[in-house]
Protein backbone atom coordinates (compact mmCIF):
# COMPACT_ATOMS: atom_id res chain seq x y z
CA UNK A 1 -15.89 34.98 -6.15
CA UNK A 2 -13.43 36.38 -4.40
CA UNK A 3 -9.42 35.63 -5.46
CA UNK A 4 -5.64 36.46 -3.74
CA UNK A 5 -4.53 39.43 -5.73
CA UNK A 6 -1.07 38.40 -7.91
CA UNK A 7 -1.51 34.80 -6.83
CA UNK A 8 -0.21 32.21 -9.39
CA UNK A 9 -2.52 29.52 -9.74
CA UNK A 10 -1.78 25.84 -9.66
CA UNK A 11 -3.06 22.54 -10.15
CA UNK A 12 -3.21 20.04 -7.47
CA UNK A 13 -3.09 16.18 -8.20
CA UNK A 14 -3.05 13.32 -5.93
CA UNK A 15 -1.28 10.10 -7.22
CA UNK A 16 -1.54 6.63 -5.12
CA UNK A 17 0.92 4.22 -4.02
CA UNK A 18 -1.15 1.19 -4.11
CA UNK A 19 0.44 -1.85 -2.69
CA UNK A 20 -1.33 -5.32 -2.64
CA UNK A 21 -0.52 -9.03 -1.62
CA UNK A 22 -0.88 -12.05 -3.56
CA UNK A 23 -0.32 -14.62 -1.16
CA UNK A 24 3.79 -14.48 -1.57
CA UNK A 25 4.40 -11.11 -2.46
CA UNK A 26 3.87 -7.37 -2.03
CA UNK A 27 3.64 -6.29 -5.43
CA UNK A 28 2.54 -2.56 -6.87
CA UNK A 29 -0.20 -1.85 -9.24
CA UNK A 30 0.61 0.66 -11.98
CA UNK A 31 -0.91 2.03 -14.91
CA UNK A 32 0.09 2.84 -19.14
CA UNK A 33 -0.74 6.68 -19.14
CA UNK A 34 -2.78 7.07 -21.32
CA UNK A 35 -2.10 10.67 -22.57
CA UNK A 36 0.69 13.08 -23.13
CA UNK A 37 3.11 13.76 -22.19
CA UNK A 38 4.61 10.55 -21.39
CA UNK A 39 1.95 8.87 -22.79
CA UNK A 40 2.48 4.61 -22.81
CA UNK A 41 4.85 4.92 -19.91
CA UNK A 42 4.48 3.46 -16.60
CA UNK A 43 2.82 5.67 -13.93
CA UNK A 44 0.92 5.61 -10.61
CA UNK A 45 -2.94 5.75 -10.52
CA UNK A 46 -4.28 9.34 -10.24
CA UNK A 47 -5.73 12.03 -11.10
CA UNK A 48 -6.75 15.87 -10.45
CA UNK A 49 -8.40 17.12 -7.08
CA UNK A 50 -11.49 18.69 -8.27
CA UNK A 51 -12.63 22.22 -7.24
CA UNK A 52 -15.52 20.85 -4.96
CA UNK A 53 -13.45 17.87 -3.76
CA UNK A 54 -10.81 17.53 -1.02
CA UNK A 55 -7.33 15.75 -1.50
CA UNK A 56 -8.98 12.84 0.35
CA UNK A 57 -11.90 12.86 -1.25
CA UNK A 58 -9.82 12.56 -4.59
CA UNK A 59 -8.06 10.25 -3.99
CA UNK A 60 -11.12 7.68 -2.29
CA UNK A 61 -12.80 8.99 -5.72
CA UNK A 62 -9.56 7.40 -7.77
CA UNK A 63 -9.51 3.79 -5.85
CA UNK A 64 -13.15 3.53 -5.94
CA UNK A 65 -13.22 3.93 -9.83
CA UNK A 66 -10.25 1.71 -9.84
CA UNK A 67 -11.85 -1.01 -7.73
CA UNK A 68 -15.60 -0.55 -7.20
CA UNK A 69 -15.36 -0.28 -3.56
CA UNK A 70 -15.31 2.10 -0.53
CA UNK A 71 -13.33 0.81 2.42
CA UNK A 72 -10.11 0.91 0.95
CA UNK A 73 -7.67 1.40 3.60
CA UNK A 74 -5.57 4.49 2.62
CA UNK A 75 -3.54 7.55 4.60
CA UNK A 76 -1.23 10.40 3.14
CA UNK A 77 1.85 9.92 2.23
CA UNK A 78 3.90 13.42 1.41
CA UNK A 79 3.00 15.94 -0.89
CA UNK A 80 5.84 16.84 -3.94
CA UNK A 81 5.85 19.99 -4.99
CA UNK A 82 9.18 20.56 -6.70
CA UNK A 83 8.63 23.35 -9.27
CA UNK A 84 9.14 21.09 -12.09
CA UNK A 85 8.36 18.03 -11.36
CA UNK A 86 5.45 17.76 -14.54
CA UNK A 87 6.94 18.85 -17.51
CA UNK A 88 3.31 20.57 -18.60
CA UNK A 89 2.34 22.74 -15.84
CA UNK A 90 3.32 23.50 -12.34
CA UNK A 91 1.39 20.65 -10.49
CA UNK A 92 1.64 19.85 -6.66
CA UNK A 93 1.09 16.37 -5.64
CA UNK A 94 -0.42 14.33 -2.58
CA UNK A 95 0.61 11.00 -2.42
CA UNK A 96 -1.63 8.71 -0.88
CA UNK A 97 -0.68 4.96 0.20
CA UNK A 98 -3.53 2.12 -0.26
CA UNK A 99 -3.22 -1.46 0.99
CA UNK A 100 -5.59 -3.90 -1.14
CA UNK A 101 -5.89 -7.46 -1.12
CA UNK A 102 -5.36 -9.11 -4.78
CA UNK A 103 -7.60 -11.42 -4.64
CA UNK A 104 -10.38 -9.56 -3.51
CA UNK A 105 -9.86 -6.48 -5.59
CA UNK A 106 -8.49 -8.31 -8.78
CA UNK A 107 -11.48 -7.22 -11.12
CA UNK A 108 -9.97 -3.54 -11.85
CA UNK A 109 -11.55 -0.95 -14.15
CA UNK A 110 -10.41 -1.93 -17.81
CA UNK A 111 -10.26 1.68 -18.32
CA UNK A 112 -7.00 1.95 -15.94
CA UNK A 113 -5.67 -0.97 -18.00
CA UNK A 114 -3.56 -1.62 -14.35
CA UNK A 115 -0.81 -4.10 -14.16
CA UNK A 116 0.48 -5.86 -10.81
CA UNK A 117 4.54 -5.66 -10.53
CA UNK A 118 6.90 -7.11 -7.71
CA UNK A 119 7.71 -4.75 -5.30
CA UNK A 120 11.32 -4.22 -5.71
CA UNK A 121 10.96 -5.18 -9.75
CA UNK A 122 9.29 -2.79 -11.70
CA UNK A 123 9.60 -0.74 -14.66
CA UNK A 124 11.19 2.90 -13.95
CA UNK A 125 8.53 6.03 -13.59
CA UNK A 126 7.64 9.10 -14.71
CA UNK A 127 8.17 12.40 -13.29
CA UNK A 128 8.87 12.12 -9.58
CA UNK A 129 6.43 8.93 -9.21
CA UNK A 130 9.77 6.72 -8.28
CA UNK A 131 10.76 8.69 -5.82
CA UNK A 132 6.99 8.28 -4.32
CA UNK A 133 7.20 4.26 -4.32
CA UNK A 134 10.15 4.43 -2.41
CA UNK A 135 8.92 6.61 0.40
CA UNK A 136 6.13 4.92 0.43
CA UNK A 137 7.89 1.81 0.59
CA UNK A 138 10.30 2.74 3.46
CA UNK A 139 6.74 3.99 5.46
CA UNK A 140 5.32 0.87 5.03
CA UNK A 141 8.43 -0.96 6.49
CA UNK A 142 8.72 1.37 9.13
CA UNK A 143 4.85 1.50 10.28
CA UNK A 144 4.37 -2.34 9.81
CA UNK A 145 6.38 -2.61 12.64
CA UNK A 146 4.40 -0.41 15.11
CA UNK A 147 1.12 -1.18 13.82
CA UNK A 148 -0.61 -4.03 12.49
CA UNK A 149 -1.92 -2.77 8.72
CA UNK A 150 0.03 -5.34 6.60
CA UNK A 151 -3.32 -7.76 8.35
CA UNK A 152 -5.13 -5.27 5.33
CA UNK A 153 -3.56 -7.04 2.73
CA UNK A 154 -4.41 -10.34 3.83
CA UNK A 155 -7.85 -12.27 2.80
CA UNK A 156 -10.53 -13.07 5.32
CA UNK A 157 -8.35 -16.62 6.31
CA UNK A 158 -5.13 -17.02 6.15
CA UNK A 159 -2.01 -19.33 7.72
CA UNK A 160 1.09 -18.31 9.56
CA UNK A 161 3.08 -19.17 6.74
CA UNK A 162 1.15 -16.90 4.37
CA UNK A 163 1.55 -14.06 6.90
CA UNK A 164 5.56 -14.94 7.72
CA UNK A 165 6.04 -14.51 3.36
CA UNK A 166 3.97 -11.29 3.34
CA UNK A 167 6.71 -9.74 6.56
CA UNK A 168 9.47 -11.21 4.73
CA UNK A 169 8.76 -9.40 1.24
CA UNK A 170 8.03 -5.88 2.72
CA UNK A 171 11.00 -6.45 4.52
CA UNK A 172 13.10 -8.28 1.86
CA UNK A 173 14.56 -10.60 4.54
CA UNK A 174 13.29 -13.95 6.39
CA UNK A 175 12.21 -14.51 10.15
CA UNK A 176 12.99 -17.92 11.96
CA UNK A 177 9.60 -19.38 11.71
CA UNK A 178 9.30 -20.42 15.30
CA UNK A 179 10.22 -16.80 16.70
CA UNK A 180 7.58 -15.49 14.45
CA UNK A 181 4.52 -17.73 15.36
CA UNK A 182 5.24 -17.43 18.84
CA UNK A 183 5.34 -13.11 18.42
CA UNK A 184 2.22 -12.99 15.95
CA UNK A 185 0.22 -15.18 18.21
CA UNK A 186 1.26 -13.09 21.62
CA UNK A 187 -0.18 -9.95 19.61
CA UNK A 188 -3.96 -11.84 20.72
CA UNK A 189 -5.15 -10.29 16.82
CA UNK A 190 -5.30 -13.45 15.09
CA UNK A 191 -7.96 -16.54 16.31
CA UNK A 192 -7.28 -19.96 15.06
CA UNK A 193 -10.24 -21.48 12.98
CA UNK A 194 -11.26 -25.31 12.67
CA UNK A 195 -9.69 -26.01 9.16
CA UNK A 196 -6.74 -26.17 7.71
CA UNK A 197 -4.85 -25.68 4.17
CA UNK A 198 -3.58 -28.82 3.05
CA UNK A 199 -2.68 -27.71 -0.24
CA UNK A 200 0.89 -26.66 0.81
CA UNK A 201 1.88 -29.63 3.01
CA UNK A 202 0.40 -32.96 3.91
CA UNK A 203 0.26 -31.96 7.61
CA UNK A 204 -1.50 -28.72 6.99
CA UNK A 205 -1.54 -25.66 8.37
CA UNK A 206 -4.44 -23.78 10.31
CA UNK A 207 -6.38 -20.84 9.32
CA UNK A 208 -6.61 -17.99 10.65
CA UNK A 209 -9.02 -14.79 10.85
CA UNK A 210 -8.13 -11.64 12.53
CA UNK A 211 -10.35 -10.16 15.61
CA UNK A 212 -11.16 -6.98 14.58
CA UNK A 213 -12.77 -5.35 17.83
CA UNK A 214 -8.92 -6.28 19.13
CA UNK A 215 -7.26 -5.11 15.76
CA UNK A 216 -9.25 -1.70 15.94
CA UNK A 217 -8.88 -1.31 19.55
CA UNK A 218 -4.90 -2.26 19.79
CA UNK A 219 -2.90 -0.18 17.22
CA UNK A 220 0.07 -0.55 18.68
CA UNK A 221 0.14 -4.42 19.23
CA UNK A 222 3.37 -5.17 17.26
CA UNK A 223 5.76 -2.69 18.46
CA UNK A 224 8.61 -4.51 18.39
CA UNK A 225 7.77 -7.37 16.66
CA UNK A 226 10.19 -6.43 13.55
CA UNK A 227 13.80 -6.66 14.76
CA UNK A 228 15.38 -3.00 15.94
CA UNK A 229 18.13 -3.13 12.95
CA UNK A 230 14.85 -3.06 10.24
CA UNK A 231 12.99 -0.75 12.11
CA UNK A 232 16.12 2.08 12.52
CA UNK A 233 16.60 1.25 8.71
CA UNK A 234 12.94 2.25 7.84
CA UNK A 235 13.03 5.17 10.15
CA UNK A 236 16.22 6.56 8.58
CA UNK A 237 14.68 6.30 5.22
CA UNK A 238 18.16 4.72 4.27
């Protein structure tokens, strides 16, 4: 096989940001490592891009071990690549963010031994994984209000007041309920089903399911919907 003449070679790993809902909060799942270094600290889920393998296919490889399913909706994130960001060997990273639904997904691989923390309230990192979370979080912010993919975290029924808490902790901030029933349900993604939860409030509150021929074929349904002053926040990364 070929090689580039006085090349250094380096390893390439792909860690995921893996963000799930749990009916009334975003929380992040991370992992005890396992090994050294750092080994019984907090970390991301990852793992090494395989010669044969693409950074995609890694990482799909990584949640599906994890989880025990395909479908897992997932897009890059950034790759790090600061010289010394693993203390071993030089080691480029592509970060990868995944939107699961607790519920659905809560039998993880023991081998991960995984833990579920609140968003904003976890234990610190290693290497440059902090750093990761909170780009990741500031994309999520940011795209959640041009696109719909926060409906990915949500199980197959759900009410508006489920889906108002979900906004209000990516966003750390609450909507008037009226303004935001009236802008989810002028998006036409969501159709209101016969029954209702009663558990919360002797009135009740529909369900809901989202249409997913109009959720697949309208990406760009909620522009907007967040107000301006979170979405120029998200954007600026600030």
């Amino acid at each position: 096989m070929k090689r580039y003449a006085q090349q250094t070679r380096l390893l390439v790993a792909v860690d995921c940001i893996i963000f799930g809902f749990d009916g009334q909060e975003i929380k992040l799942l991370l992992i005890q490592r396992g090994f050294e270094p750092c080994k019984g600290k907090w970390s991301l889920v990852g793992g090494f891009v395989q010669e044969e393998e693409s950074a995609e296919d890694a990482a799909a490889r990584i949640l599906k071990n994890l989880s025990g399913l395909d479908g897992i909706y997932m897009e890059q994130l950034h790759t790090f690549s600061a010289p010394n960001r693993d203390s071993v060997e030089r080691t480029i990273s592509v970060a990868y963010t995944a939107l699961i639904d607790i519920k659905r997904y809560k039998q993880l691989h023991d081998d991960f031994h995984a833990v579920w923390f609140p968003i904003n309230h976890h234990p610190e990192l290693i290497f440059d994984h902090d750093a990761m979370v909170n780009q990741a979080k500031e994309r999520l912010r940011y795209k959640a209000a041009l696109h719909p993919l926060l409906l990915e975290l949500l199980p197959p029924k759900f009410t508006l007041p489920q889906l108002q808490q979900l906004y209000e902790s990516v966003y750390n901030t609450t909507f008037d309920k009226g303004n935001f029933s009236r802008k989810i349900l002028s998006t036409g993604l969501l159709v209101r089903l016969a029954d209702k939860d009663k558990l919360s409030s002797r009135k009740g509150a529909f369900y809901y399911k989202v249409d997913k021929k109009k959720y697949n074929s309208n990406l760009h349904s909620f522009l907007n919907f967040v107000p301006d002053a979170h979405l120029k926040k998200s954007a600026s990364g600030r």
